[in-house]
Structure formats: structure tokens, C-alpha cells
C-alpha atoms as a PDB file:
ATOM      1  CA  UNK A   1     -13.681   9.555  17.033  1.00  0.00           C
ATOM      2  CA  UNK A   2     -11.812  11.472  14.038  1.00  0.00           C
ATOM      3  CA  UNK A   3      -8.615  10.620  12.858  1.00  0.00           C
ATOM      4  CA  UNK A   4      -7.197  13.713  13.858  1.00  0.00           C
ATOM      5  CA  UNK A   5      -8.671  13.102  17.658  1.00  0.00           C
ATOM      6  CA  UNK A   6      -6.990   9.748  17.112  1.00  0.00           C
ATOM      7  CA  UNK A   7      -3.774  10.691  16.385  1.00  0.00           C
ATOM      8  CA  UNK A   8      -3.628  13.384  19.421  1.00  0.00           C
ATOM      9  CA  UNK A   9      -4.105  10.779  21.528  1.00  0.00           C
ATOM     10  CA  UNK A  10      -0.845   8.620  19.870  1.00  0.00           C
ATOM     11  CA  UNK A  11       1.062  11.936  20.455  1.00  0.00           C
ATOM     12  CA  UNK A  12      -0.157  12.122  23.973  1.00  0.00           C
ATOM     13  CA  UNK A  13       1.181   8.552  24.425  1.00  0.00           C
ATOM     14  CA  UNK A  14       4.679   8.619  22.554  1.00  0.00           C
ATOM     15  CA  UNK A  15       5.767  11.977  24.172  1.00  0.00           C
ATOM     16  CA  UNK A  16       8.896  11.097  22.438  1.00  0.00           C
ATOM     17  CA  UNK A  17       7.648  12.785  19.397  1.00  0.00           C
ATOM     18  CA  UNK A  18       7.806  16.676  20.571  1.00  0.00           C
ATOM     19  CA  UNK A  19      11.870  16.175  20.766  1.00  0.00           C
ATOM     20  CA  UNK A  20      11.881  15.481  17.191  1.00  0.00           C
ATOM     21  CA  UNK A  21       9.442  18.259  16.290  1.00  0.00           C
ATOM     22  CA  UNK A  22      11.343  21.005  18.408  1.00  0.00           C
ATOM     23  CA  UNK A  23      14.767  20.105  16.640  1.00  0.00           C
ATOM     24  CA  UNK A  24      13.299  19.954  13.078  1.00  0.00           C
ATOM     25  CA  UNK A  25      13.848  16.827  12.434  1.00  0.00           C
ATOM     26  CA  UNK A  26      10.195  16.377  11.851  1.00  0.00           C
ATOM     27  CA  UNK A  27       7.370  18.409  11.066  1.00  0.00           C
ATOM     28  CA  UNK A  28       3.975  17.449  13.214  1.00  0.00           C
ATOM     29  CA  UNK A  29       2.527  17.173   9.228  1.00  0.00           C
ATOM     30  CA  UNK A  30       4.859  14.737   8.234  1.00  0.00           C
ATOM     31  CA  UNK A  31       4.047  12.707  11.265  1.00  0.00           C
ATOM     32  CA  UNK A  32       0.448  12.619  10.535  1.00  0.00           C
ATOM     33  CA  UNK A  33       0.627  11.467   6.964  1.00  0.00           C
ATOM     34  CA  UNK A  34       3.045   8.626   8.194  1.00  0.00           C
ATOM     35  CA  UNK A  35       0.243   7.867  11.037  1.00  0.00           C
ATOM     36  CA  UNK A  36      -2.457   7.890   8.259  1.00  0.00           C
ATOM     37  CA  UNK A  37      -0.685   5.623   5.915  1.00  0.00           C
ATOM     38  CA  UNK A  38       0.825   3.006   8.351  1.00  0.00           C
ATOM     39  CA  UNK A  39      -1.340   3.684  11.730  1.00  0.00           C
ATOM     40  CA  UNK A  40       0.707   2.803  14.923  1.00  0.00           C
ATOM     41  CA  UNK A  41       1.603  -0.640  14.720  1.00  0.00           C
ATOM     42  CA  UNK A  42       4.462  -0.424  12.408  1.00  0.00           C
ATOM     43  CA  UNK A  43       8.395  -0.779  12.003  1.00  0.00           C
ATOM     44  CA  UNK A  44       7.936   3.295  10.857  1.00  0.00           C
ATOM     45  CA  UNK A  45       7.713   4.216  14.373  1.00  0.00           C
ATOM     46  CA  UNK A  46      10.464   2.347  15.608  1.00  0.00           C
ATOM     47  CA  UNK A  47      13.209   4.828  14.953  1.00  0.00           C
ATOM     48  CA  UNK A  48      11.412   7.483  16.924  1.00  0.00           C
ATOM     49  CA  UNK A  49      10.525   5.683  19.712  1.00  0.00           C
ATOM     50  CA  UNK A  50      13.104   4.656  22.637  1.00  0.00           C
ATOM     51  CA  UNK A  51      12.932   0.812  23.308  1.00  0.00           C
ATOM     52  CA  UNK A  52      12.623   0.196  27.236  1.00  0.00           C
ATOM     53  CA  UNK A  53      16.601  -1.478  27.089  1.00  0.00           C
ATOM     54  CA  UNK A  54      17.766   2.430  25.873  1.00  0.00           C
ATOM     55  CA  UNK A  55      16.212   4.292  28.223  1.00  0.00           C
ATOM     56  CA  UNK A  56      17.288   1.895  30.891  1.00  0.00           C
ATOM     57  CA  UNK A  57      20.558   2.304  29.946  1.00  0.00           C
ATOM     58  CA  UNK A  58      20.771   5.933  29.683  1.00  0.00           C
ATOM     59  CA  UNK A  59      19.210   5.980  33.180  1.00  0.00           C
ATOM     60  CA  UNK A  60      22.010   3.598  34.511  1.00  0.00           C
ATOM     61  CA  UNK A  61      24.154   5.793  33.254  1.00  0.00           C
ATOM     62  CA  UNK A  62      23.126   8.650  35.040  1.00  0.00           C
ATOM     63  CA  UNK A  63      23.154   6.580  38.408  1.00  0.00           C
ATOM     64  CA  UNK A  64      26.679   5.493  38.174  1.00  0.00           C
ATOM     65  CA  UNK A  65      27.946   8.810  38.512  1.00  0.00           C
ATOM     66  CA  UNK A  66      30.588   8.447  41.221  1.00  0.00           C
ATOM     67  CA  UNK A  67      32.565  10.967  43.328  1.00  0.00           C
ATOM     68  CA  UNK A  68      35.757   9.645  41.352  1.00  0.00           C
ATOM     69  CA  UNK A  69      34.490  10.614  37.901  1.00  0.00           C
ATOM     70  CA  UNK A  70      33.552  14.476  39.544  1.00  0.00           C
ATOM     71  CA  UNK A  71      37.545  13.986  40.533  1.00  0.00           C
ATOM     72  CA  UNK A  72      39.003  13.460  36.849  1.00  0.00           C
ATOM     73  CA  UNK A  73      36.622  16.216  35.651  1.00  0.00           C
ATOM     74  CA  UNK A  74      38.428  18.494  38.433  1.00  0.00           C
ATOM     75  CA  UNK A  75      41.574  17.246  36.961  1.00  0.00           C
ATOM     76  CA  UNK A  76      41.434  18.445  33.774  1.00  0.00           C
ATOM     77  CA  UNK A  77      40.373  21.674  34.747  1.00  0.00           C
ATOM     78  CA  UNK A  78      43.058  24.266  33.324  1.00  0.00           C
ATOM     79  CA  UNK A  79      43.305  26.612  36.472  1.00  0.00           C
ATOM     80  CA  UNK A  80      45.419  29.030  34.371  1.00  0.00           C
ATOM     81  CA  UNK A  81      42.737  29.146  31.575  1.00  0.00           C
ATOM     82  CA  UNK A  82      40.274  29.651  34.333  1.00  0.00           C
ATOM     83  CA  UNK A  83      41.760  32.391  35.705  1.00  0.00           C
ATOM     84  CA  UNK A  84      42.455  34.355  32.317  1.00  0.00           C
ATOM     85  CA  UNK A  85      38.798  34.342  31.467  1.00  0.00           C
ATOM     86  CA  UNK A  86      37.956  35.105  35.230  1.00  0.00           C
ATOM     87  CA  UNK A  87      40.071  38.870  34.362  1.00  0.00           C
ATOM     88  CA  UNK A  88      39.114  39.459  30.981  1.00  0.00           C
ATOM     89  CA  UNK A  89      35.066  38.931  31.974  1.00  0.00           C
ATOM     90  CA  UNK A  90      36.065  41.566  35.253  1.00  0.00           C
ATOM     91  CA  UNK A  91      37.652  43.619  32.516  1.00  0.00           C
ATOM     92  CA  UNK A  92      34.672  43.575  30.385  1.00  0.00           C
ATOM     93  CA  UNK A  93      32.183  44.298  33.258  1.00  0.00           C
ATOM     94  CA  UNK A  94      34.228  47.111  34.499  1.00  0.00           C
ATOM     95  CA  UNK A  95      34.035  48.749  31.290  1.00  0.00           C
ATOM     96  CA  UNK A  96      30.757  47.984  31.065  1.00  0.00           C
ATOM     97  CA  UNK A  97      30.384  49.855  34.192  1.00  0.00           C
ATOM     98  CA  UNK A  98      32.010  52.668  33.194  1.00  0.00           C
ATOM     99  CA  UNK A  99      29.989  53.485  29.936  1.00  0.00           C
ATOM    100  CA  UNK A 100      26.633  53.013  32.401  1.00  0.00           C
ATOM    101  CA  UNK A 101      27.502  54.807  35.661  1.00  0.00           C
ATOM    102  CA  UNK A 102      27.956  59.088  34.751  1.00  0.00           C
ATOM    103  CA  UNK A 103      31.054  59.764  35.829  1.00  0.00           C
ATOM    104  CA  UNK A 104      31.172  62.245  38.415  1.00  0.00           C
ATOM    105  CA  UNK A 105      33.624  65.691  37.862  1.00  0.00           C
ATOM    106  CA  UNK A 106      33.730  68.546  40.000  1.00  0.00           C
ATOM    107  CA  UNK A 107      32.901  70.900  37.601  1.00  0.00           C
ATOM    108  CA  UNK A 108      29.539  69.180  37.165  1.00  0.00           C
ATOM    109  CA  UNK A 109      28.346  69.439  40.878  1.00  0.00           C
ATOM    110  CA  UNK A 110      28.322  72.460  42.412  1.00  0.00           C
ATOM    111  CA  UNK A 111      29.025  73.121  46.134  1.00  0.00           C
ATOM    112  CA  UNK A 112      26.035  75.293  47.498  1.00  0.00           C
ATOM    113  CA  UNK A 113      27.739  78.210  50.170  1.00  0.00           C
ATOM    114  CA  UNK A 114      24.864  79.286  52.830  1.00  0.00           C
ATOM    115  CA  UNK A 115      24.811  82.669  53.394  1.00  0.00           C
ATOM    116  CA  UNK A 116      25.869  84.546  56.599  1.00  0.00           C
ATOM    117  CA  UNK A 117      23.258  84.755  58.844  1.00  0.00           C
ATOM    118  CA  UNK A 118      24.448  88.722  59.782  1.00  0.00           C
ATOM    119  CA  UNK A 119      24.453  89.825  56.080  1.00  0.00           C
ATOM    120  CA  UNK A 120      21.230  90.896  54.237  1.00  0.00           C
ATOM    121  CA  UNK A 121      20.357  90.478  50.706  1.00  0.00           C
ATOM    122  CA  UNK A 122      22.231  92.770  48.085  1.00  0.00           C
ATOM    123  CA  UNK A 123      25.019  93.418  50.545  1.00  0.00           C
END
């Protein structure tokens, strides 16, 4: 197996990797020559891998979401602030609106008059 197959499969198992990739921390060339030089069994790796107490503990966090903590976020909601930005974003989609929709005059639409059944044309 290549080096390069090898190394595809240490991405495949430290998933962890991408994260750093997609924020550009890290390019997916930089972590190549690193694997190259030191391979995977090194301190290198340490800092971009989560130890199993971390992700524990960010999980445990997660769970101990109570109904009382939803509470105190509730409570520091500014209902005043809320309901400024509730009228200035109906403001702004009404005037969206209005440059979209035509608006509508009577002098644009014309009213179509039948003609009397008794009269003829050119009378």
C-alpha cells in the first residue's frame, strides 16, 4: 500500500481532521508532510485530536441541559428589543413588497363597456 493510500486511511480514522481543514487552520498538505515525517504515533497529533475525557465532557454538557437554564435564557430576553426589530423587519418587507408588486392605478386598466345589443356597428 502507498503512502498516500496510507494516510487516507488515518484521515478516514481521525475524522477530526476535516474541522481543521474547513476553518483554515490547516491545509490537507501540511497534514501530510507532518504524517510523512512523524507517522501517527506521535505527540504532533495530539493537539488535533480530542482525548475521550473532552468529548465526554462536551457531551455531558449537552445532557445537562435543564428546563431551568431554557428559563434564565427567557429571562434575559429584551421583549422591547424584540419587538422593535419585529416592526422594522415588517417595515422592510412591506417596502420590499411594494417595489415587487405593480401597483395598480385606474388609469392603467381599462373598463371594457359591451355594446347594446339593439345598436349596429357605426351607429
Amino acid at each position: 500500500m502507498s503512502r498516500k493510500e496510507e494516510f487516507k486511511l488515518f484521515v478516514k480514522d481521525h475524522p477530526e481532521l476535516i474541522k481543521f481543514v474547513k476553518s483554515n487552520e490547516m491545509t490537507w498538505q501540511k497534514f501530510y508532510e507532518v504524517y510523512s515525517i512523524y507517522g501517527t504515533d506521535d505527540s504532533v497529533w495530539s493537539k488535533y485530536f480530542k482525548t475521550l475525557d473532552e468529548e465526554e465532557s462536551s457531551s455531558s454538557t449537552k445532557e445537562n441541559f435543564s428546563i431551568s437554564d431554557l428559563i434564565e435564557m427567557v429571562k434575559k430576553v429584551d421583549l422591547n428589543n424584540v419587538q422593535k426589530n419585529i416592526t422594522n423587519i415588517s417595515k422592510a418587507l412591506g417596502l420590499v413588497q411594494s417595489l415587487i408588486t405593480p401597483e395598480e392605478t385606474t388609469s392603467q386598466v381599462d373598463t371594457y363597456t359591451p355594446r347594446p345589443l339593439y345598436k349596429k356597428f357605426e351607429d
